[in-house]
N, C-alpha and C. Protein backbone atom coordinates (compact mmCIF):
# COMPACT_ATOMS: atom_id res chain seq x y z
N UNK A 1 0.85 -1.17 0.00
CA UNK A 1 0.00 0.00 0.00
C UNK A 1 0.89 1.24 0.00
N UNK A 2 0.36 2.05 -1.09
CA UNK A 2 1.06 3.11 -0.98
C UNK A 2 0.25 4.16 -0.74
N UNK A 3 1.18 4.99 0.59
CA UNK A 3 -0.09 6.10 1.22
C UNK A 3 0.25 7.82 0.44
N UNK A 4 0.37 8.28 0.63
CA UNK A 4 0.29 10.03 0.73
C UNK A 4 0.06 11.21 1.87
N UNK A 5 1.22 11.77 1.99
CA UNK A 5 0.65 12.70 2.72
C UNK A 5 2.50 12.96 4.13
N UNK A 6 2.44 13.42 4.84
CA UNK A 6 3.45 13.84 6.23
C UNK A 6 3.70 12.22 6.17
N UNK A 7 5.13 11.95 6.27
CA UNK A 7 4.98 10.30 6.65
C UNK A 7 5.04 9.78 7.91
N UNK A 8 5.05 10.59 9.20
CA UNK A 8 4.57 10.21 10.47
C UNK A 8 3.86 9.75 10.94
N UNK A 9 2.64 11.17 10.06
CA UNK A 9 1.03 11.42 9.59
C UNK A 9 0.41 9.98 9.12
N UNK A 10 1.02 9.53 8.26
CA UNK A 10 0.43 8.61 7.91
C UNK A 10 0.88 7.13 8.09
N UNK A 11 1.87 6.89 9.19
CA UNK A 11 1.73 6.08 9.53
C UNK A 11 1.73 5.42 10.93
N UNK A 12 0.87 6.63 11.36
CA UNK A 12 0.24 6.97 12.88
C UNK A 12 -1.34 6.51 12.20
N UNK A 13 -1.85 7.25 11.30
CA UNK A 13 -3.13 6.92 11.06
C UNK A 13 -3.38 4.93 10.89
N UNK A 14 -2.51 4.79 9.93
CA UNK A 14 -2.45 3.12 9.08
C UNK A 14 -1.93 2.08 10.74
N UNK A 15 -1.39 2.77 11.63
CA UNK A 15 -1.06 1.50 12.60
C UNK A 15 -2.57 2.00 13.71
N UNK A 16 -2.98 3.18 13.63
CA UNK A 16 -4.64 2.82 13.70
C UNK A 16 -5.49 2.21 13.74
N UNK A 17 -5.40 2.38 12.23
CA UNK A 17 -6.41 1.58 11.27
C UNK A 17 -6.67 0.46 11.34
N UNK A 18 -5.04 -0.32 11.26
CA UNK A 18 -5.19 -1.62 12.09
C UNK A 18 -4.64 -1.96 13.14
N UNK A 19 -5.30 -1.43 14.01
CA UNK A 19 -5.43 -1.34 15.43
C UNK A 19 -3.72 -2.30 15.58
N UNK A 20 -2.42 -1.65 15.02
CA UNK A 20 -0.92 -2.17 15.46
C UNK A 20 -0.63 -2.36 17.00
N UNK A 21 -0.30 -3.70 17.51
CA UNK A 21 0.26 -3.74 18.52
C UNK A 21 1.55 -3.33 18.73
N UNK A 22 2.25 -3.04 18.10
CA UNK A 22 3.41 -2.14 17.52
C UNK A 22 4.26 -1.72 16.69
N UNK A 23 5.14 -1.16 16.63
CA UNK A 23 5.29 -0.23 15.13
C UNK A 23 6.44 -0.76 15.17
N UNK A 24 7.37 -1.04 14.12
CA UNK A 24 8.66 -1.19 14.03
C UNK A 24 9.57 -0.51 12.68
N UNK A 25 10.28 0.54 12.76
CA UNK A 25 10.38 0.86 11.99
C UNK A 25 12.47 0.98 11.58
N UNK A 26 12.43 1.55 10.55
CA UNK A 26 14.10 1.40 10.39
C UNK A 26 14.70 2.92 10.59
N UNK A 27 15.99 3.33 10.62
CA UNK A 27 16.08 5.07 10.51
C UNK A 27 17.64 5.11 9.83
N UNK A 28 17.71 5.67 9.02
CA UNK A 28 18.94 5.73 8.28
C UNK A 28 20.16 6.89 9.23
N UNK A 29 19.76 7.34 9.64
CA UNK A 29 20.71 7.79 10.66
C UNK A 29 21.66 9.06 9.93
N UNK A 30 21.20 9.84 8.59
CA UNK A 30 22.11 10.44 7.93
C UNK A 30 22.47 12.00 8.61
N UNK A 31 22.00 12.27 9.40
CA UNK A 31 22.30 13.38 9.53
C UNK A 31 23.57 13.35 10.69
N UNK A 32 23.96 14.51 10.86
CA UNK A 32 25.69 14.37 11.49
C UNK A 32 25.00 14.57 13.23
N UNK A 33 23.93 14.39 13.64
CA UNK A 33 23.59 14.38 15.08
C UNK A 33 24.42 13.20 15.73
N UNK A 34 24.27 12.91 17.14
CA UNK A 34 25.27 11.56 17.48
C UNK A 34 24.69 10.52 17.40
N UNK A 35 24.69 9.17 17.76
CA UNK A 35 23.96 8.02 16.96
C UNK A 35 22.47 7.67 17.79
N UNK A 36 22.90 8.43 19.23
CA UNK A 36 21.59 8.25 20.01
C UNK A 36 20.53 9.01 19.47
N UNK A 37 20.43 9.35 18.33
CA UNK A 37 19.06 10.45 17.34
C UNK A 37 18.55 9.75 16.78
N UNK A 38 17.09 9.28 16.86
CA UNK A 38 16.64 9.31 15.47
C UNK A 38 16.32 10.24 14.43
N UNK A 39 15.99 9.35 13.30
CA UNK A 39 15.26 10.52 12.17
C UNK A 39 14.42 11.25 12.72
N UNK A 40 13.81 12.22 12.31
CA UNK A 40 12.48 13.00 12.05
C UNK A 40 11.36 12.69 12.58
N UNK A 41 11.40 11.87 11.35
CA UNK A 41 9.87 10.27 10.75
C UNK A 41 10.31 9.64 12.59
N UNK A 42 11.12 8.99 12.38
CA UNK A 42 10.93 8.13 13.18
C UNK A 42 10.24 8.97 15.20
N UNK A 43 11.37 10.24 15.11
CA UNK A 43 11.32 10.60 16.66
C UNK A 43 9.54 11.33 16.71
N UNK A 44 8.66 11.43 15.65
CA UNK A 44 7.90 12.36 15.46
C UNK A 44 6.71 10.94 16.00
N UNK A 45 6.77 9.94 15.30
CA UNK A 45 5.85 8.63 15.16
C UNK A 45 6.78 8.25 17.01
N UNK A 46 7.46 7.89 17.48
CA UNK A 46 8.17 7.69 18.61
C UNK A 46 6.93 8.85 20.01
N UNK A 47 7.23 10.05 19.31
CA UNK A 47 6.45 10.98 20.37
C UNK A 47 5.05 10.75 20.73
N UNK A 48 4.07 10.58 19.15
CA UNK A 48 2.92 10.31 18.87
C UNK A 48 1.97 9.12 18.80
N UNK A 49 2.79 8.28 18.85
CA UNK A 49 2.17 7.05 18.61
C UNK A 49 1.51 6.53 20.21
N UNK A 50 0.41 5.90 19.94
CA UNK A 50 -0.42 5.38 21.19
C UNK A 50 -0.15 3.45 21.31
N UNK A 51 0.84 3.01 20.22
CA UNK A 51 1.48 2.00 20.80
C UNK A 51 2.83 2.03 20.77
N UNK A 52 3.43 0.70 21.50
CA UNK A 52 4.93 0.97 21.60
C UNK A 52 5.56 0.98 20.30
N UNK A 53 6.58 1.58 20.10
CA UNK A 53 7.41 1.54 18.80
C UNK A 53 9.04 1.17 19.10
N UNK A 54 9.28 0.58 18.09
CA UNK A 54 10.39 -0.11 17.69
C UNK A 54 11.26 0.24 16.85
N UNK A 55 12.46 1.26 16.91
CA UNK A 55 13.18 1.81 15.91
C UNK A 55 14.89 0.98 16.24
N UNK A 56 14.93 0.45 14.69
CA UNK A 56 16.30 -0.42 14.37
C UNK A 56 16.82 0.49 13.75
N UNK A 57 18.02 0.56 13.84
CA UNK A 57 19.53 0.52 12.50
C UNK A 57 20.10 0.20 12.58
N UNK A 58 20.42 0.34 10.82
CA UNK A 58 21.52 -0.43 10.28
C UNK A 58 22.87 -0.26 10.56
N UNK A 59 23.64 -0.84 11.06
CA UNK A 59 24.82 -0.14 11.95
C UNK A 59 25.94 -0.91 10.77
N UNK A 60 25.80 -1.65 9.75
CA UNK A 60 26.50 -2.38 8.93
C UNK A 60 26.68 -0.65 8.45
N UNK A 61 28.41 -0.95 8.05
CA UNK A 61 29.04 0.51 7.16
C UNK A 61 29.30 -0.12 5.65
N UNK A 62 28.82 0.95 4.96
CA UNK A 62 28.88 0.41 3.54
C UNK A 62 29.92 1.63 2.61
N UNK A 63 30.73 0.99 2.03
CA UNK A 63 31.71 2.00 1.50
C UNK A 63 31.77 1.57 -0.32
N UNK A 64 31.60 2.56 -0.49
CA UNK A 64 31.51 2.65 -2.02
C UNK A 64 33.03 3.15 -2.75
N UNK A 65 33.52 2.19 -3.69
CA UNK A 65 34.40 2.27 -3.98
C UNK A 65 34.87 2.88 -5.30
N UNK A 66 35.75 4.30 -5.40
CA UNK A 66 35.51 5.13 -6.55
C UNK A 66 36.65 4.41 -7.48
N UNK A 67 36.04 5.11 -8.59
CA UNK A 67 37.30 3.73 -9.83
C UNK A 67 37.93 4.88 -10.50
């Protein structure tokens, strides 16, 4: 399903909808804050949400190699 709209927004409404026993979500971690931050998305759905939530990352480092 693809939704529309704030993506917090909408997936505060959809774990609603079906009544989620909890949320689990991923956070890419790009911004230069320290690693105890989440995203946005994630700390916004974290604040708001009326069940527990579950935020993972990917802590694997991936290095791209220039030719």
């Amino acid at each position: 399903e693809v939704l529309l709209g704030a993506p917090h927004e909408e997936i505060l409404k959809f774990a609603e909808r079906e009544q989620a026993d909890v949320i689990v979500m991923g956070t890419h971690g790009r911004s230069g804050v320290p690693r105890f931050f989440v995203g946005s998305v994630a700390e916004a759905v974290l604040r708001q949400s009326h069940c527990p939530v579950i935020v993972a990352k990917d802590t694997r480092r991936t290095h791209v190699a220039s030719a």
